[in-house]
N, C-alpha and C. Protein backbone atom coordinates (compact mmCIF):
# COMPACT_ATOMS: atom_id res chain seq x y z
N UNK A 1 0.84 -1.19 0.00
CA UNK A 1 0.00 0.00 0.00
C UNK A 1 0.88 1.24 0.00
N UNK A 2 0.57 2.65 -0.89
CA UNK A 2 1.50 3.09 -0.95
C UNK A 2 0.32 4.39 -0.30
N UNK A 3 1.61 4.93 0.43
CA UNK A 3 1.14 6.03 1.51
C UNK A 3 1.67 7.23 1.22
N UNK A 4 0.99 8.52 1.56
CA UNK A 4 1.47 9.81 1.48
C UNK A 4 2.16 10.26 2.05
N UNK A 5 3.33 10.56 2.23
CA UNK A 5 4.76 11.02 3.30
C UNK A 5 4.63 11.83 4.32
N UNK A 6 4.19 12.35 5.52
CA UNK A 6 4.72 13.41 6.48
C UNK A 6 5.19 14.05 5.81
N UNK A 7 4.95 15.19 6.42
CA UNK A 7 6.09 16.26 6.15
C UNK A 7 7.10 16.55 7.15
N UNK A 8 8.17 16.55 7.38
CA UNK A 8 9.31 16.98 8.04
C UNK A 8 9.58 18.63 7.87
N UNK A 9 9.96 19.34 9.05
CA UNK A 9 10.43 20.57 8.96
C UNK A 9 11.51 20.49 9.88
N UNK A 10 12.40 20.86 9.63
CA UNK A 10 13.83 21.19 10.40
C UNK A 10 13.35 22.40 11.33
N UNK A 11 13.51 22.27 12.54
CA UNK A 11 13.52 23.55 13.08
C UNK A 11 14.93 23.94 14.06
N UNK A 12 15.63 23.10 14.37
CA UNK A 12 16.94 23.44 14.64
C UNK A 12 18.03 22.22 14.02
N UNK A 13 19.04 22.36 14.10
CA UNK A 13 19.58 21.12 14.28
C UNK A 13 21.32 21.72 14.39
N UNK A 14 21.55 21.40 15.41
CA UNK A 14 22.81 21.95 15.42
C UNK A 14 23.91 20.42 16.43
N UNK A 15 24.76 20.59 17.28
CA UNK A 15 25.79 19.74 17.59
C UNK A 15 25.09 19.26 18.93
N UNK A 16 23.87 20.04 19.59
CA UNK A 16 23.43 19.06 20.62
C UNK A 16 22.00 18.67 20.40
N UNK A 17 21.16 19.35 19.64
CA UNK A 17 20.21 18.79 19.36
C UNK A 17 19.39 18.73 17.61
N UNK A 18 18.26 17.81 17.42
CA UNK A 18 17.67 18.43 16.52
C UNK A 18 16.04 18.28 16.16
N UNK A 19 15.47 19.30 16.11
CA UNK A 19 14.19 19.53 16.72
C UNK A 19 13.67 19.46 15.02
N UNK A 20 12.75 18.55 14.55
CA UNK A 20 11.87 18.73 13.61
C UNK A 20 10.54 18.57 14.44
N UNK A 21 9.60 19.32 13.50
CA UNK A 21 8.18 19.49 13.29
C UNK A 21 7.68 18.16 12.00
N UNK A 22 6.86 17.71 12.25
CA UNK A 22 5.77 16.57 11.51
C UNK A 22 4.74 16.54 11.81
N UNK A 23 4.28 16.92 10.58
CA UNK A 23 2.58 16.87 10.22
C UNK A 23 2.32 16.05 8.80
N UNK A 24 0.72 15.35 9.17
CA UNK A 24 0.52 14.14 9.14
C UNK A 24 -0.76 14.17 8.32
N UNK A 25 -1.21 14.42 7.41
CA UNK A 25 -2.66 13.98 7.11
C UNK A 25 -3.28 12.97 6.92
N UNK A 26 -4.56 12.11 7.10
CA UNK A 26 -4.79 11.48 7.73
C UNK A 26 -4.02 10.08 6.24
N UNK A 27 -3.78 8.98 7.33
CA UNK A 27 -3.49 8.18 6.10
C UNK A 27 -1.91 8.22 6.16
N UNK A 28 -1.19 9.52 6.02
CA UNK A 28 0.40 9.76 5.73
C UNK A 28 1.11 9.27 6.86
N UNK A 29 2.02 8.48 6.47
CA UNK A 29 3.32 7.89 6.92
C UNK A 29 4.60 8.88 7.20
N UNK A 30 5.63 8.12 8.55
CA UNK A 30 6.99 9.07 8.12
C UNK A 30 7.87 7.99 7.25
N UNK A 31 7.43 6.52 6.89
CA UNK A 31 8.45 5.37 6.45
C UNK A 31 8.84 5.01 7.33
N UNK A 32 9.57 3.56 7.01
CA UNK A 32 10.72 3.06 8.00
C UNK A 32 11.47 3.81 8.55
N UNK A 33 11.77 3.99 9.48
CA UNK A 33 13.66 4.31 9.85
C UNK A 33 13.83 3.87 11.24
N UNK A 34 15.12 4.29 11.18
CA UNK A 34 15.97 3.97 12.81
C UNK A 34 16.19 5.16 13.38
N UNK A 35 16.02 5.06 15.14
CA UNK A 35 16.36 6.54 15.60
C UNK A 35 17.68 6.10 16.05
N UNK A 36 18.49 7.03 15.90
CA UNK A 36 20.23 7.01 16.01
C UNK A 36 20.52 7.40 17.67
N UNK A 37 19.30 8.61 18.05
CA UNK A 37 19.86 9.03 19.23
C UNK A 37 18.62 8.92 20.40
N UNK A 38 18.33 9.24 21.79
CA UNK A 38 17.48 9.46 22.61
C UNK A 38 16.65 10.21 21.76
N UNK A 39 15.82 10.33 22.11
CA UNK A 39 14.50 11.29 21.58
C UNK A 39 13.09 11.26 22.46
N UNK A 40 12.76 12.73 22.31
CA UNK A 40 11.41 12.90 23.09
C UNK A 40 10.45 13.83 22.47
N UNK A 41 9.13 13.21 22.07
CA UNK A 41 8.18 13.78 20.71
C UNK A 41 7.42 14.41 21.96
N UNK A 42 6.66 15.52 21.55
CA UNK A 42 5.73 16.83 21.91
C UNK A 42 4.02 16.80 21.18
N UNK A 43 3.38 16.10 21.67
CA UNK A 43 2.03 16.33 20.91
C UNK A 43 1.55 17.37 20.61
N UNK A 44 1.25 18.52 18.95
CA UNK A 44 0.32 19.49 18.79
C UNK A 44 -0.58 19.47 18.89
N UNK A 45 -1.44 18.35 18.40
CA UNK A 45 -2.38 18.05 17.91
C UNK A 45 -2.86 16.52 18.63
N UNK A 46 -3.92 16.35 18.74
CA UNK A 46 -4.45 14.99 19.31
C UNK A 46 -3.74 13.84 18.11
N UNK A 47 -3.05 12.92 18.60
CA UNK A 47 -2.34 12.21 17.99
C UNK A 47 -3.06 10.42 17.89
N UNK A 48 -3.38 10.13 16.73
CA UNK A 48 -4.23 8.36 16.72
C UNK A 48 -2.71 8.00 16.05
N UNK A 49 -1.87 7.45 16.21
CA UNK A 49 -0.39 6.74 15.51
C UNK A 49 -0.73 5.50 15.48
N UNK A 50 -0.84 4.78 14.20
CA UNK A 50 -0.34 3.40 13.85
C UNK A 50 1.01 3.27 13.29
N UNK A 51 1.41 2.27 14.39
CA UNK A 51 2.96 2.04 14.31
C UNK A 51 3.04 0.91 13.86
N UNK A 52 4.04 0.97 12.82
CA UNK A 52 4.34 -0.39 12.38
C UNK A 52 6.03 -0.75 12.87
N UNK A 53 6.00 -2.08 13.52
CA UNK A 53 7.34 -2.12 13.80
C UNK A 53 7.89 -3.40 13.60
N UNK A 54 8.88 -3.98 13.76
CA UNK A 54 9.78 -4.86 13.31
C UNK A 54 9.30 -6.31 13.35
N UNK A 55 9.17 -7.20 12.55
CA UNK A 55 8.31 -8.13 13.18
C UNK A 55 6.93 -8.79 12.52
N UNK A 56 6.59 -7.94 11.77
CA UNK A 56 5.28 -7.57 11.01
C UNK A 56 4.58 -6.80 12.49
N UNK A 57 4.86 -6.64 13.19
CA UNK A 57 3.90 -6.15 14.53
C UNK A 57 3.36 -4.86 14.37
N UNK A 58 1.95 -4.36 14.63
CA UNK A 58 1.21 -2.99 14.67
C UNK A 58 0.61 -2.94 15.49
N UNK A 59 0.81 -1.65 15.94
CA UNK A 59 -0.04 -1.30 17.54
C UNK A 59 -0.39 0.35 17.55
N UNK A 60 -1.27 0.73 17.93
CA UNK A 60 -2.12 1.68 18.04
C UNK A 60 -2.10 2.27 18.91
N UNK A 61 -1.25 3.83 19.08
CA UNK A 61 -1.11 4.60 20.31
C UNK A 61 -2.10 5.95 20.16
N UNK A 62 -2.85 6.38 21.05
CA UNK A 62 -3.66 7.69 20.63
C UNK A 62 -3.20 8.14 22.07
N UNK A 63 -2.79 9.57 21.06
CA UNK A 63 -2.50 10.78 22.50
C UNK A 63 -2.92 12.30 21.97
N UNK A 64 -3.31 12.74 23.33
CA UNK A 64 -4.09 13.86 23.38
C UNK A 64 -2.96 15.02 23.08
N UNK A 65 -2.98 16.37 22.60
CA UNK A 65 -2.73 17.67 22.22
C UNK A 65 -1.96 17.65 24.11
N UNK A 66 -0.38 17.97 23.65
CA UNK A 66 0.54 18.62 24.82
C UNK A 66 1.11 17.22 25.56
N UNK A 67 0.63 15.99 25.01
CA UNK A 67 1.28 14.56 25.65
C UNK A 67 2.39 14.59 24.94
N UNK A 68 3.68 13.88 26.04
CA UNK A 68 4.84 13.89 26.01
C UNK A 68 5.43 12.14 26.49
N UNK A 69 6.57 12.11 25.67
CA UNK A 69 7.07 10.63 26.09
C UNK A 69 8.56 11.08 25.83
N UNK A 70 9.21 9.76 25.58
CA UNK A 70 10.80 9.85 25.56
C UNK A 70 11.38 8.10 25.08
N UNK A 71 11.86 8.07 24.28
CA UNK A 71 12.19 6.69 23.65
C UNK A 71 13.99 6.81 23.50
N UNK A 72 14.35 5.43 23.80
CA UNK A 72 15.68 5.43 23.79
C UNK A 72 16.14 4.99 21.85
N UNK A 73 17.29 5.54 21.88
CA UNK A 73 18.23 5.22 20.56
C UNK A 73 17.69 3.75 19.96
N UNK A 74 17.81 3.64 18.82
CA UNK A 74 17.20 2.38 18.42
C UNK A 74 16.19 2.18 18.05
N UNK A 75 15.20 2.85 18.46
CA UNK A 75 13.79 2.35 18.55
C UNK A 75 13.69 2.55 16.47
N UNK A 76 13.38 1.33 15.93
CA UNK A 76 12.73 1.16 14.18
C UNK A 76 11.83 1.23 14.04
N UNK A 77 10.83 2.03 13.29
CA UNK A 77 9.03 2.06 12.90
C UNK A 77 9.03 2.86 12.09
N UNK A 78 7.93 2.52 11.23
CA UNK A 78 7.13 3.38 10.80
C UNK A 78 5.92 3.87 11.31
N UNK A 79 5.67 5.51 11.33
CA UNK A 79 4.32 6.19 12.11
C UNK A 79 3.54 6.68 11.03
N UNK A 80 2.37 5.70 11.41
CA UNK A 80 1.25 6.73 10.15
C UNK A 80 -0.05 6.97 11.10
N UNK A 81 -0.46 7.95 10.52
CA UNK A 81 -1.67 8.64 11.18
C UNK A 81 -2.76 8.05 10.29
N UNK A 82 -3.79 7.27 12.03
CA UNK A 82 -3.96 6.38 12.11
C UNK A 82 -5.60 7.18 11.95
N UNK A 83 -5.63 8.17 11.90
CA UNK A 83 -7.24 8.72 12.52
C UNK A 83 -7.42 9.50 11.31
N UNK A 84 -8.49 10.24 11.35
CA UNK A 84 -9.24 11.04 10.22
C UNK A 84 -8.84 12.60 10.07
N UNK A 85 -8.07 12.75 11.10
CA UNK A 85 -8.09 14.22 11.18
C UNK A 85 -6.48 14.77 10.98
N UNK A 86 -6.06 15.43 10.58
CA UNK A 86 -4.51 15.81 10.42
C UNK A 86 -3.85 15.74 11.99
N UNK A 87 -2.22 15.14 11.94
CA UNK A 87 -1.57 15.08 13.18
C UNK A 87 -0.94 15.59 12.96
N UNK A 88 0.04 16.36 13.94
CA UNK A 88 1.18 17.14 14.30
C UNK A 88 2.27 16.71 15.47
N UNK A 89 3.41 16.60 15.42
CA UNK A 89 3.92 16.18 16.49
C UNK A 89 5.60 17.19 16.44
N UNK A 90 6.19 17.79 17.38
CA UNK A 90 8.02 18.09 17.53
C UNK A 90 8.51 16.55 18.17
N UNK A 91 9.26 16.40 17.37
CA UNK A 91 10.43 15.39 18.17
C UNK A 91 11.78 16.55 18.52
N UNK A 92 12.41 16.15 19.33
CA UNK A 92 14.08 16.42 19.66
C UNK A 92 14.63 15.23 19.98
N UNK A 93 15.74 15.45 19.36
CA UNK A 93 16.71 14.27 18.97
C UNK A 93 17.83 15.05 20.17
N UNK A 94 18.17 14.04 21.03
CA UNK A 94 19.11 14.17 22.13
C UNK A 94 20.90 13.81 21.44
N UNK A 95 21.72 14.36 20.44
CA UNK A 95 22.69 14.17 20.17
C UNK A 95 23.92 14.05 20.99
């Protein structure tokens, strides 16, 4: 199934951190990848995420507008927005 991309925005990225913005319409994916460093995402927007992760495994996280988490280095998935309505999320990448 081929999915519509996130958008990524750089909003800093310098030698200790790097802060993008992603927004999501409903349906759009960010793809596979690997996170290289610590990281901790910022909810804008009420967030429905279907995660796809290693394994064939999918699981379904919904978080409300201003919810916060923190995932260690490593973590592989793809995030697609899982709900009807456009998502938004900041990650910072802990370098």
């Amino acid at each position: 199934m081929t999915r519509a991309a996130a958008r990524a925005s750089q909003m800093i990225d310098d030698d200790r951190v790097r802060v993008t913005r992603f927004e999501f319409a409903p349906g759009a994916e960010t793809g596979w990848h690997v996170h290289w460093h610590d990281y901790v995402i910022t909810t804008v927007t009420d967030c429905r995420m279907m995660l796809e992760e290693p394994g064939g495994h999918t699981r379904e996280v919904a978080l409300p507008a201003g919810s916060v988490y923190r995932r260690d280095k490593g973590v592989e998935h793809n995030v697609i927005n899982g709900g009807d309505a456009p998502m938004s999320f900041v990650e910072l990448e802990l370098k």
